[in-house]
Protein backbone atom coordinates (compact mmCIF):
# COMPACT_ATOMS: atom_id res chain seq x y z
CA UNK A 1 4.91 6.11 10.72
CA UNK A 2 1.86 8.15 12.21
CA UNK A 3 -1.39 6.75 12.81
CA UNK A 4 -2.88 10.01 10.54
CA UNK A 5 -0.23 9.07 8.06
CA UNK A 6 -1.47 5.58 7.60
CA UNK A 7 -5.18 6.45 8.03
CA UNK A 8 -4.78 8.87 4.65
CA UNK A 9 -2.85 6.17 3.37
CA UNK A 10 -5.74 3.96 3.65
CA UNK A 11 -8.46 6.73 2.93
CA UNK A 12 -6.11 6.97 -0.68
CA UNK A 13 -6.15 3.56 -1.78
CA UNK A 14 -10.04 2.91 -0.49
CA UNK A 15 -10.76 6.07 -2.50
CA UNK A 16 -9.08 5.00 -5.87
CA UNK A 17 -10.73 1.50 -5.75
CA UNK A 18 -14.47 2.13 -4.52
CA UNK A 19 -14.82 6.22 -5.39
CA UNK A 20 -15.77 6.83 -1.64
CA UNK A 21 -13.62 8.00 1.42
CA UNK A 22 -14.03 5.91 4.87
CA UNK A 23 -16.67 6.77 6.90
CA UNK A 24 -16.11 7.80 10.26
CA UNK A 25 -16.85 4.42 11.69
CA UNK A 26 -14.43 2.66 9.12
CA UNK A 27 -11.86 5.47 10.33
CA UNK A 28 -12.27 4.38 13.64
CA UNK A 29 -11.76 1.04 13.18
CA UNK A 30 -8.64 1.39 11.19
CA UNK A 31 -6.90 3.96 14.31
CA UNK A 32 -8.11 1.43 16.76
CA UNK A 33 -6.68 -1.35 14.89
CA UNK A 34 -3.63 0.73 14.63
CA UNK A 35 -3.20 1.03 18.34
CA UNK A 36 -4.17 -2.48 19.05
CA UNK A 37 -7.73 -2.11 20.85
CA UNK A 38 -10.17 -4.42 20.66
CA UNK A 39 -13.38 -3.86 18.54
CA UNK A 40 -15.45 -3.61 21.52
CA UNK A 41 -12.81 -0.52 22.59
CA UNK A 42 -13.22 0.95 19.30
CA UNK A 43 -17.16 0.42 19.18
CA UNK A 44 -17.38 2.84 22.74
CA UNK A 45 -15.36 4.90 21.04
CA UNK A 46 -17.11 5.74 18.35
CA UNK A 47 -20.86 4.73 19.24
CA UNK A 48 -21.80 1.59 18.22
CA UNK A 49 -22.24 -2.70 19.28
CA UNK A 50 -18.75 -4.21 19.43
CA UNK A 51 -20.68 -6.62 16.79
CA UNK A 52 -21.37 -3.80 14.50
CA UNK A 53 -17.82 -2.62 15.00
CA UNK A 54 -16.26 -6.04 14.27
CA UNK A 55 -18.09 -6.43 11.20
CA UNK A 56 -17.08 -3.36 9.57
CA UNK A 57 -13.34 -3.85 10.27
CA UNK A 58 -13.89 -7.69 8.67
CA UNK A 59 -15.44 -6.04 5.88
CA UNK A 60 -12.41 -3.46 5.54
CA UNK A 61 -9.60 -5.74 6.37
CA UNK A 62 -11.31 -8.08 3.28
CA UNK A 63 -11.25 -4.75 1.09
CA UNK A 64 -7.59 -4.09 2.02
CA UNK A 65 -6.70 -7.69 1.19
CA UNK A 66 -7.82 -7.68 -2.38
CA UNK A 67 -6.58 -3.98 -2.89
CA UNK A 68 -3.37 -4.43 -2.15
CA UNK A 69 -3.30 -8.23 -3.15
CA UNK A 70 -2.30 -9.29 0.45
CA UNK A 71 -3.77 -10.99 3.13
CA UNK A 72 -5.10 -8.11 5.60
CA UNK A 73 -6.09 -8.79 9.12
CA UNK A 74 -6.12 -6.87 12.89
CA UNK A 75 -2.25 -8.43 13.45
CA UNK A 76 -0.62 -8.04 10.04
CA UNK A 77 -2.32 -4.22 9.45
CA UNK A 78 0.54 -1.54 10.15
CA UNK A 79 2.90 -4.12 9.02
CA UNK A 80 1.26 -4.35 5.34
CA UNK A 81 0.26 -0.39 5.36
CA UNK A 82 4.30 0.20 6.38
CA UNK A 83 5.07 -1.75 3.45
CA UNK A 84 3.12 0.11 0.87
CA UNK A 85 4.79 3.17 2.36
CA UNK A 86 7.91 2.19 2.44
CA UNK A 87 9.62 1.45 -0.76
CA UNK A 88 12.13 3.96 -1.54
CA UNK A 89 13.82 2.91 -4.58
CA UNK A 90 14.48 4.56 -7.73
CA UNK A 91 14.35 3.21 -11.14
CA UNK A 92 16.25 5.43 -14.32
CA UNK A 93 14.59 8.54 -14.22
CA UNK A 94 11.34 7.63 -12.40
CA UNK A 95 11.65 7.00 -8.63
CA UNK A 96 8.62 6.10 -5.32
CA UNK A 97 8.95 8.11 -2.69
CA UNK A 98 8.20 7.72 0.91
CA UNK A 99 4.16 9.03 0.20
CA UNK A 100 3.41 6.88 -2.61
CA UNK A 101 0.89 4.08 -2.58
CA UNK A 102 1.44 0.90 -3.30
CA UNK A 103 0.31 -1.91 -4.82
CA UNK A 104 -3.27 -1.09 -5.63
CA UNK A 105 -5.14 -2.40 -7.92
CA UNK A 106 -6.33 -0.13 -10.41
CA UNK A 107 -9.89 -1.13 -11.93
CA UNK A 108 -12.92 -0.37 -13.39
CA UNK A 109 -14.42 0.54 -9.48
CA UNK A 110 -12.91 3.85 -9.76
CA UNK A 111 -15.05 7.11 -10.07
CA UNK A 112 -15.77 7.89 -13.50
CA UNK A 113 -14.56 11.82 -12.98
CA UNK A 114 -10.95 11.85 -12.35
CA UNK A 115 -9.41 14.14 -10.65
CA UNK A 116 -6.25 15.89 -11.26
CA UNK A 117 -5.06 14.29 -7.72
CA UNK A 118 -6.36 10.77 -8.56
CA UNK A 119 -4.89 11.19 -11.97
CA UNK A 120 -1.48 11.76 -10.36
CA UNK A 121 -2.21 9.19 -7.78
CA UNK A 122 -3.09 6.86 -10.52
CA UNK A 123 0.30 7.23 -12.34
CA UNK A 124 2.03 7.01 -9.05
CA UNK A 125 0.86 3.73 -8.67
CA UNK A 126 1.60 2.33 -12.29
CA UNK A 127 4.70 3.54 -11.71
CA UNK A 128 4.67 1.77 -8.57
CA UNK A 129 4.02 -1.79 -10.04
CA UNK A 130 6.55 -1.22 -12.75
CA UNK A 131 9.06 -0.83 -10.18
CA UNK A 132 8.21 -3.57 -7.97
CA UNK A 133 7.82 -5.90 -11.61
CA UNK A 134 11.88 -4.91 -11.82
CA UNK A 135 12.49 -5.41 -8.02
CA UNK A 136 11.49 -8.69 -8.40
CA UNK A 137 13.82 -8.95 -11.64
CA UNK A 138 16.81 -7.69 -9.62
CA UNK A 139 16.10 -10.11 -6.96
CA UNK A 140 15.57 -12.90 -9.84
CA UNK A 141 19.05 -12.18 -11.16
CA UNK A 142 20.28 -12.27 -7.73
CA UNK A 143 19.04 -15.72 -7.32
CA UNK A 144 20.54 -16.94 -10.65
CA UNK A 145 24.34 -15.69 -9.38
CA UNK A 146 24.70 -12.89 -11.11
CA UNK A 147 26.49 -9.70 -10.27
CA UNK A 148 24.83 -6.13 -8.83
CA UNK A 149 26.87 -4.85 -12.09
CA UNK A 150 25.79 -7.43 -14.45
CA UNK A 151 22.37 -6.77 -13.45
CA UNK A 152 22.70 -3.45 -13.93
CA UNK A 153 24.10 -3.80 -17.86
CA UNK A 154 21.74 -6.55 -18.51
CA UNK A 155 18.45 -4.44 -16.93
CA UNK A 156 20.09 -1.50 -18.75
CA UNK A 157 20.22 -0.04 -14.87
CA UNK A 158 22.63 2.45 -13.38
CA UNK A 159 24.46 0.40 -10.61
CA UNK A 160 23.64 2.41 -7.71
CA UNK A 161 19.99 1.65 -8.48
CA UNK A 162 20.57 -2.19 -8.28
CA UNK A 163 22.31 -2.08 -5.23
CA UNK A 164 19.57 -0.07 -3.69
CA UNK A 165 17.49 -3.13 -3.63
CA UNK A 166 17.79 -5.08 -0.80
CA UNK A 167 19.25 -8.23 -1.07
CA UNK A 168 17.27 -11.21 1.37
């Protein structure tokens, strides 16, 4: 996945949770991050102490962490934004696709005018967690002995949908 990919990726979910895009500092921290420099790299880069530059990405990793419920840090970060990305299952009529977000909390820090694109976003990401809540059924199931095509009649699933998900 892109660096630019992953940076919108992060801009998105920092968006929906605080009502403000990243800064260009906060960008800068995330791409270096992204390409493995260290902060005082990043702080030349974009004009500031390596302290200044370190805080910020603490502060941002932290944010990450609680919006997508994860443990965020400079080693784990492409990893965990890879895995919000990734999921590319479909459920009945309702599928995630390779741009959606996921795993973001949705609470009362998001801007009070909605727009049409965080609306969408929004719904993207319900749909998201509903998903993931029958992921974790599937893999349940799994766990109990149970068949991809009893799953499927007991979830009320088609069976190319169970077997989508990965077993572990």
């Amino acid at each position: 996945m892109q660096v630019h990919e992953l940076l919108q990726l992060v801009d998105d979910a920092v968006y929906l949770n605080t009502g403000q895009h990243l800064n260009d500092l906060q960008r800068g921290v995330i791409e270096g991050t992204l390409k493995h420099q260290k902060y005082a790299d990043i702080a030349e880069t974009c004009g500031c102490s390596a302290g200044h530059a370190k805080d910020v990405g603490y502060e941002l990793l932290q944010m990450l962490s609680d919006i997508f419920d994860e443990p965020v840090d400079k080693s784990n970060l492409k990893s965990v934004l890879d895995r919000q990305r990734n999921v590319n299952i479909s459920l009945g009529d309702n599928s995630i696709n390779s741009n959606s977000i996921g795993c973001i909390k949705v609470g009362s820090k998001n801007p009070k005018n909605k727009s049409d694109k965080n609306h969408s976003i929004n719904t993207k990401l319900q749909q998201r967690k509903k998903n993931k809540a029958q992921i974790e059924k599937i893999d349940k199931l799994r766990d109990f002995g149970l068949s991809d095509e009893q799953i499927a009649e007991a979830l009320d699933l088609p069976l190319e949908v169970v077997k989508q998900v990965e077993t572990d």
